[in-house]
Protein backbone atom coordinates (compact mmCIF):
# COMPACT_ATOMS: atom_id res chain seq x y z
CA UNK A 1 205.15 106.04 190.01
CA UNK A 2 206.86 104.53 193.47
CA UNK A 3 209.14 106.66 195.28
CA UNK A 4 212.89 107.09 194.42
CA UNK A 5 215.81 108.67 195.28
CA UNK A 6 218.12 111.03 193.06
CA UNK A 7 221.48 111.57 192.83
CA UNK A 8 223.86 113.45 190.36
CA UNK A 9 227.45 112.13 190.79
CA UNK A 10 230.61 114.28 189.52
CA UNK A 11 232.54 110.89 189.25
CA UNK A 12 232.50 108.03 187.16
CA UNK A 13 234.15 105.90 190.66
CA UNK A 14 231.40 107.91 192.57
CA UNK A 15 228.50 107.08 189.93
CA UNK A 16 229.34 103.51 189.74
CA UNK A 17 229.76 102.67 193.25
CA UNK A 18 226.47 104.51 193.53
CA UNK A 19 224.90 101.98 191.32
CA UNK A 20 226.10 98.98 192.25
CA UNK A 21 223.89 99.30 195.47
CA UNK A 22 220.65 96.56 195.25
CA UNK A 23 217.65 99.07 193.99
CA UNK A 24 219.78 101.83 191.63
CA UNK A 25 219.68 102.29 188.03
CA UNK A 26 221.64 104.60 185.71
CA UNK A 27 219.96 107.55 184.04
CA UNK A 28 220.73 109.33 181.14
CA UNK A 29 218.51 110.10 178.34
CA UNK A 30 215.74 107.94 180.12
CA UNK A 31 213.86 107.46 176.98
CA UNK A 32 213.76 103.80 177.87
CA UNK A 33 214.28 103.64 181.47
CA UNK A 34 211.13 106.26 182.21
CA UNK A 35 208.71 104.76 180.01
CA UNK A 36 209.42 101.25 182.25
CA UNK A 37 208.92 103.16 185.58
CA UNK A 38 205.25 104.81 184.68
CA UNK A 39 204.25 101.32 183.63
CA UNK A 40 205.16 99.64 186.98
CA UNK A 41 207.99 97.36 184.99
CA UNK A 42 211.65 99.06 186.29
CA UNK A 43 210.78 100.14 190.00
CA UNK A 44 214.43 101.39 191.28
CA UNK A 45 214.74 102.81 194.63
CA UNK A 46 217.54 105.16 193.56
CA UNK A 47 218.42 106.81 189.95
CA UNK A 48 222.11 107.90 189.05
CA UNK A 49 221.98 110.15 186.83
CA UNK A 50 225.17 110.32 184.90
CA UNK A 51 224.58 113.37 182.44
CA UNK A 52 227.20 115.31 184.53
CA UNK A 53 230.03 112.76 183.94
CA UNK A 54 232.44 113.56 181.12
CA UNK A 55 231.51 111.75 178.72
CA UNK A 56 230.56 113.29 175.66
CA UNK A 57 233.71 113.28 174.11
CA UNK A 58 233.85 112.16 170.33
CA UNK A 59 236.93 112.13 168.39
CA UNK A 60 239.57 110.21 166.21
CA UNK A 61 241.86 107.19 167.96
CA UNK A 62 245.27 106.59 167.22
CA UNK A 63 244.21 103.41 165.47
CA UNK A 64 242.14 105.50 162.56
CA UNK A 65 239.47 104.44 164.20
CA UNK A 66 236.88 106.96 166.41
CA UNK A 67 236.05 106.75 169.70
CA UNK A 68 232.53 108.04 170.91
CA UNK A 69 231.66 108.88 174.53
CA UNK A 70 228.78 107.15 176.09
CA UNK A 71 226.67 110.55 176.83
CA UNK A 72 226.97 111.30 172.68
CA UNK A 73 223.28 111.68 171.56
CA UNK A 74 222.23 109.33 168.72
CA UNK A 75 221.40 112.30 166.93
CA UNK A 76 225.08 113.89 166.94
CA UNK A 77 226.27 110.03 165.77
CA UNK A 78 224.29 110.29 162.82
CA UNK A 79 224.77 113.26 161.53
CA UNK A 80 228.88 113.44 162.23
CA UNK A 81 230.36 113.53 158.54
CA UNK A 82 233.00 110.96 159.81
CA UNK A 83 230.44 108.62 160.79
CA UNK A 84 228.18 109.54 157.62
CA UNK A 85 231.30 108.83 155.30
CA UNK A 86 233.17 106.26 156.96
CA UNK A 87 231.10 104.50 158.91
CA UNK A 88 227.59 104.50 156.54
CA UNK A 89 225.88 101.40 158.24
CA UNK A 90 226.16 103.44 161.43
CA UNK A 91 224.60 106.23 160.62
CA UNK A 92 221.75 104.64 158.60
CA UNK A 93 220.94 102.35 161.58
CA UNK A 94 220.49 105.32 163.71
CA UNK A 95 218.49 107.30 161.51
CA UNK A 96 216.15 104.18 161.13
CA UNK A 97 216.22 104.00 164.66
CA UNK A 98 213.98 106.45 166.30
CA UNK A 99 211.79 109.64 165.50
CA UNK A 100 214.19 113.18 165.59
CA UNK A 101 212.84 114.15 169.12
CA UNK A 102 214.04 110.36 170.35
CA UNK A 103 217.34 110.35 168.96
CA UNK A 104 217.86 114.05 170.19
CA UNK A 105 217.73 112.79 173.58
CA UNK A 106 218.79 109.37 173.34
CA UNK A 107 222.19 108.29 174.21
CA UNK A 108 225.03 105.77 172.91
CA UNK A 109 224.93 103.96 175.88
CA UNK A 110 221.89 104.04 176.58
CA UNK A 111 220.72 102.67 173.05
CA UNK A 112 222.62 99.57 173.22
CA UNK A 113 221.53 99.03 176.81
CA UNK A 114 217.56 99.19 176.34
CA UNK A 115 215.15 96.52 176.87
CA UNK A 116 213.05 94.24 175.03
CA UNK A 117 209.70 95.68 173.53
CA UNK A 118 207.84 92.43 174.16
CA UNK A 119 203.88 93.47 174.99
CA UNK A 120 204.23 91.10 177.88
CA UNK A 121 207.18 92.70 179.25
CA UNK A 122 205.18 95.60 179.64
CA UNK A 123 202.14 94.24 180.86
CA UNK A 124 202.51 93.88 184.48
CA UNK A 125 199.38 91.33 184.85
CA UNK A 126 201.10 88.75 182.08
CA UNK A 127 203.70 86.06 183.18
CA UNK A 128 206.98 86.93 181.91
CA UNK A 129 210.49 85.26 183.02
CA UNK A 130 212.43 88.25 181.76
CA UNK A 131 210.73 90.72 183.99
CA UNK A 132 209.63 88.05 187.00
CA UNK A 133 212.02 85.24 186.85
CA UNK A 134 210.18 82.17 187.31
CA UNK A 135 206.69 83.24 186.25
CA UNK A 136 207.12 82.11 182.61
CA UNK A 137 206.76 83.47 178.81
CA UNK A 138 203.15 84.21 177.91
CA UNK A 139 204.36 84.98 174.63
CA UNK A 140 205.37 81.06 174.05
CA UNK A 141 202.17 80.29 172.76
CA UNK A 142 200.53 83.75 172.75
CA UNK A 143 201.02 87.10 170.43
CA UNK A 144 204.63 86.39 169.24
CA UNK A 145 204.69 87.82 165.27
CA UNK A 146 207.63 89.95 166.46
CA UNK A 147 209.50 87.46 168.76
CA UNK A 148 212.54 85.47 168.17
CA UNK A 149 213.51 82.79 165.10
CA UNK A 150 216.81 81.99 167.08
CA UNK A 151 219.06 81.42 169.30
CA UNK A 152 215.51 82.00 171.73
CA UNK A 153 215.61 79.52 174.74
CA UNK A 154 211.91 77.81 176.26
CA UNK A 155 212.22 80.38 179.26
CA UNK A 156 211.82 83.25 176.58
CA UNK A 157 211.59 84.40 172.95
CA UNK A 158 212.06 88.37 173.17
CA UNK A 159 214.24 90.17 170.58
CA UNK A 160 216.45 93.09 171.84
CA UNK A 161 215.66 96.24 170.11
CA UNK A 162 218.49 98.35 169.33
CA UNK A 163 219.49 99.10 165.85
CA UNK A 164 222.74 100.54 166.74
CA UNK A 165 223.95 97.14 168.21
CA UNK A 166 223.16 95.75 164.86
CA UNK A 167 225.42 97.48 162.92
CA UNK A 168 228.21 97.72 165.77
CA UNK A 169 228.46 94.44 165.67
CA UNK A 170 229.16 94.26 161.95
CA UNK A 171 232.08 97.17 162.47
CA UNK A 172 233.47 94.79 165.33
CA UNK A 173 232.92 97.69 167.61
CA UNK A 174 234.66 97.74 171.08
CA UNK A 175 232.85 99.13 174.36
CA UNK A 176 234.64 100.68 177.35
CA UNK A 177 233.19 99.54 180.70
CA UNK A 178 234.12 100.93 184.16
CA UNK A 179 233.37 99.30 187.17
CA UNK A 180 232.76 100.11 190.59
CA UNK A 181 236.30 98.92 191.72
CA UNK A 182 237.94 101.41 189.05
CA UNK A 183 238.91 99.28 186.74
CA UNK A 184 238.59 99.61 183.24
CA UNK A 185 237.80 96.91 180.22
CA UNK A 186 237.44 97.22 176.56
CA UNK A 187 235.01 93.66 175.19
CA UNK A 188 233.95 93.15 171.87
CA UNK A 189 230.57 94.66 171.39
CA UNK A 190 229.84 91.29 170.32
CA UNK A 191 230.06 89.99 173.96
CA UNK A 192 227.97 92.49 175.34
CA UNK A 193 224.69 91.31 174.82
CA UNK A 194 223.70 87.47 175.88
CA UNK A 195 220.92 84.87 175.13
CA UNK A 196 217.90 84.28 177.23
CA UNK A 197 219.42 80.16 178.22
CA UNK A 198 217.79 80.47 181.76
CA UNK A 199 217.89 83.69 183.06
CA UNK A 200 216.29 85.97 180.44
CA UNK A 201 216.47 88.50 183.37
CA UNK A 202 219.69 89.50 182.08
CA UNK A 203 220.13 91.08 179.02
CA UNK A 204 223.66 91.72 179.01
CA UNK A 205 226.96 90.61 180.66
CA UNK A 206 227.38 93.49 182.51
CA UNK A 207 227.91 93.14 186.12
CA UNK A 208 225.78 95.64 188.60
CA UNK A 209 227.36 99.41 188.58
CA UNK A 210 229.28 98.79 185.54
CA UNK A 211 228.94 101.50 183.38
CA UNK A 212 229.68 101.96 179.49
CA UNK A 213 231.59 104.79 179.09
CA UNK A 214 232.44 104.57 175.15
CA UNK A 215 232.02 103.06 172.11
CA UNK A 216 235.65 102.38 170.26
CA UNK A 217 235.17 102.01 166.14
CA UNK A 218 238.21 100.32 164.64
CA UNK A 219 239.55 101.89 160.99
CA UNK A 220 236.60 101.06 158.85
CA UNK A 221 236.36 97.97 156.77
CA UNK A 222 237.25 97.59 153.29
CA UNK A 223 234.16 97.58 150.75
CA UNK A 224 230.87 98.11 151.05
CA UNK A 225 228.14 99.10 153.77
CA UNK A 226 224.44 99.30 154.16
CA UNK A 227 221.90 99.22 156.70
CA UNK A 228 218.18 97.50 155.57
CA UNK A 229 214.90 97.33 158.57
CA UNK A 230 211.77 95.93 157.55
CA UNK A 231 209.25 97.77 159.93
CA UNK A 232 205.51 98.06 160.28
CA UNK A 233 205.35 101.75 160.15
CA UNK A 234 207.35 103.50 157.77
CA UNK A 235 207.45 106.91 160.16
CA UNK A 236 209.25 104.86 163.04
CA UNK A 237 209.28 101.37 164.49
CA UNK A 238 211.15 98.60 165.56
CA UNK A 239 212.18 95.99 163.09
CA UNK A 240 210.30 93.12 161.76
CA UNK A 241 213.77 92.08 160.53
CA UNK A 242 216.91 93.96 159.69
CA UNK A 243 220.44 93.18 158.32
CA UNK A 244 223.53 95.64 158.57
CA UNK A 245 225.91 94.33 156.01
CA UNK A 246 229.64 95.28 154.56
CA UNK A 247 230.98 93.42 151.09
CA UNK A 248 233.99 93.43 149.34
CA UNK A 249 234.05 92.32 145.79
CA UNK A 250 237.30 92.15 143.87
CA UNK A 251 236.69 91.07 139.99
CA UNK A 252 233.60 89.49 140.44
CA UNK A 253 233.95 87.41 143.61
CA UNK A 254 233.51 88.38 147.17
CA UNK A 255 236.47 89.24 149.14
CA UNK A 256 235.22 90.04 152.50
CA UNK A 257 231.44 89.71 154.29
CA UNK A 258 230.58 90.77 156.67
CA UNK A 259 226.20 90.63 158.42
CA UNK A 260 224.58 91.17 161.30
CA UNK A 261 220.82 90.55 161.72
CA UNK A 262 218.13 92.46 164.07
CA UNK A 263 214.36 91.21 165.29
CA UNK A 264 215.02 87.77 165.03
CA UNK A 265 217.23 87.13 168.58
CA UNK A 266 217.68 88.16 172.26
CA UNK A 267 220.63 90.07 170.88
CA UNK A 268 222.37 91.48 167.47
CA UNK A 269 222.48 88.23 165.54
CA UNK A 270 226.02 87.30 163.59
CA UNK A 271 225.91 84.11 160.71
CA UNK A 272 229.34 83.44 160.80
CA UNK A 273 228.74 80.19 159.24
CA UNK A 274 227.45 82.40 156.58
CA UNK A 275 229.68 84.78 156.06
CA UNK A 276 232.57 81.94 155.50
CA UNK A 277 230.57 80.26 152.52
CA UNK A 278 230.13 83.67 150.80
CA UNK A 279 233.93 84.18 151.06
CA UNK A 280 235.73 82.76 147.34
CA UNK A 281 231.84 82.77 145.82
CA UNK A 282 230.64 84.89 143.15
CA UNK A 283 228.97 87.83 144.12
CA UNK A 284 225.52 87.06 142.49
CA UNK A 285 222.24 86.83 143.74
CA UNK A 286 222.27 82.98 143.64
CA UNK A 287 225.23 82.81 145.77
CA UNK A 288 223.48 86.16 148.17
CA UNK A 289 220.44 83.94 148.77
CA UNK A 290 222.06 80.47 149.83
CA UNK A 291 223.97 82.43 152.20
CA UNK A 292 220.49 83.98 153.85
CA UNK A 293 219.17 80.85 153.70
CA UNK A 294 222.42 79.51 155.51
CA UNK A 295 222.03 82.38 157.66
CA UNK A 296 218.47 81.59 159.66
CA UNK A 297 219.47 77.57 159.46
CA UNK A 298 218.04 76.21 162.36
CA UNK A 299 215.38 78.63 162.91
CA UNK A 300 212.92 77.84 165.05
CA UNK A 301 209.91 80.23 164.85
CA UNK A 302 206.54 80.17 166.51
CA UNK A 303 203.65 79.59 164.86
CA UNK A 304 202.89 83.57 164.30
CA UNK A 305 206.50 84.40 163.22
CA UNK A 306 207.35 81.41 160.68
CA UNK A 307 207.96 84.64 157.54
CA UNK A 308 210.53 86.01 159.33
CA UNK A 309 212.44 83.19 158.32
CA UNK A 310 211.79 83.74 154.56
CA UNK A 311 212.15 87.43 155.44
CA UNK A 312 215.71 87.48 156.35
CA UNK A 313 216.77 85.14 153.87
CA UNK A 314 215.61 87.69 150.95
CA UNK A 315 216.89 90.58 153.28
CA UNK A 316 220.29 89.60 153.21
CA UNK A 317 220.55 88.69 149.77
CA UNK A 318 218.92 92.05 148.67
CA UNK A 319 220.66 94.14 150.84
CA UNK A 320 224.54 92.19 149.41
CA UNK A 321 222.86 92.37 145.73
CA UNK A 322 222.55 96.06 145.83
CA UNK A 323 225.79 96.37 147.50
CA UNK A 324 227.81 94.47 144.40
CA UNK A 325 225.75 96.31 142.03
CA UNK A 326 226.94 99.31 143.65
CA UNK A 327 230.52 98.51 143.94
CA UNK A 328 231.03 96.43 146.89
């Protein structure tokens, strides 16, 4: 472990302004940031820790919609009735997420801001372009049976890990940001995570000392919701592939669609081009699979991950057959 500083701010202004300085990081929960620090990876020369700000708050918004403070454990998330009832995807992401003792001390913010389990991101000795720009992607060619089938760039083919992100995406989630100036954004959860292009280095669009200070649901969507991981371990892991989905079927034919795929891209993946040919179809299982096959077009895995692409295409159109039979 290298030598740090600590500080405990009593202001968001104070905290980010704190953190925009060349060496600090945000703590929280730490159940990411720590691990990186014993294995040489994250070496900050000051930690913020931000446990003191206030924001833990967790309530309804005006909109019918519920608004969830960035210091909310992912354990309090999951278990809230209104996210169990309303917001089902949610819930069943998180629960899929982590072990008990992880998502008791795991944050919102922190969850959709963790980084890339990639062996070779860890591994100190290996080249890697996301953790030394420049040095190159030892998993290009090397162990990559959990890297990316899209969107992956020849710098780097990591997949981010959050399960969370997956299904905020397909409840077109909002994020609060604060920055060090004081100013104050809601973006799209959508446009918080990038992909690697050329600078893999950055995983999201976040500029240094901003800080995530909620998560905004909207009302929830009409239909449908379910959140399906395909994992090595059944205890805990991180997904092989996973799809958060919502469906709305009126008399037979699909209404609404709406997916979101996990351990296949740098970020939450979103088939739009999908989700359009669904809309008008009948909700069968033909119809379900041309749409996960429509889904992953222009995949392009490595050698080690080429059934992830046949993987996701039956994940999706599982996961939206069991939501029609069940009413979507």
């Amino acid at each position: 472990m290298r030598p740090f500083t600590f500080e405990r701010p009593t202001s968001i202004t104070a905290a980010t302004q704190s953190a925009s300085q060349l060496g600090a990081k945000f703590i929280a929960g730490g159940t990411n940031l720590l691990d990186l620090m014993k294995v040489d990876v994250e070496r900050p020369t000051n930690l913020v820790d931000i446990s003191a700000l206030p924001l833990r708050d967790f309530g309804a918004t005006a909109e019918g919609g519920l608004r969830i403070g960035a210091l909310v454990s992912n354990t309090d998330i999951a278990s809230d009735e209104r996210v169990r009832t309303r917001y089902p995807v949610l819930a069943q992401a998180l629960l899929n997420g982590a072990s008990g003792q992880l998502r008791n001390q795991a944050t919102a913010g922190g969850n959709l801001l963790q980084r890339t389990r990639c062996p070779y991101f860890y591994d100190v000795f290996m080249p890697c372009n996301k953790r030394q720009p420049g040095s190159g992607c030892s998993a290009i060619g090397g162990y990559s049976r959990l890297h990316a089938i899209l969107g992956a760039s020849r710098d780097c083919i990591a997949v981010h890990p959050s399960d969370m992100a997956v299904a905020l995406n397909v409840l077109k989630a909002e994020i609060e940001v604060h920055a060090p100036s004081g100013v104050v954004r809601t973006l799209p959860i959508s446009s918080l995570h990038r992909l690697p292009e050329e600078t893999p280095d950055h995983d999201t669009t976040l500029a240094p000392g901003e800080l995530i200070t909620a998560i905004i649901l909207p009302p929830p969507p009409a239909g449908r919701q379910a959140y399906r991981k395909v994992r090595d371990r059944a205890s805990f892991d991180f997904a092989v592939v996973s799809v958060a989905a919502v469906l709305e079927v009126a008399g037979g034919t699909v209404r609404d669609v709406r997916l979101a795929l996990g351990g296949v891209a740098h970020k939450p993946w979103q088939p739009h081009a999908a989700e359009r040919e669904l809309v008008g179809s009948p909700a069968s299982t033909d119809f379900f699979l041309a749409a996960g096959q429509a889904a992953v077009a222009g995949a392009r895995p490595q050698p080690a991950n080429e059934f992830k692409v046949t993987l996701a295409e039956r994940l999706i159109a599982r996961t939206l057959t069991d939501l029609a039979a069940t009413g979507g």
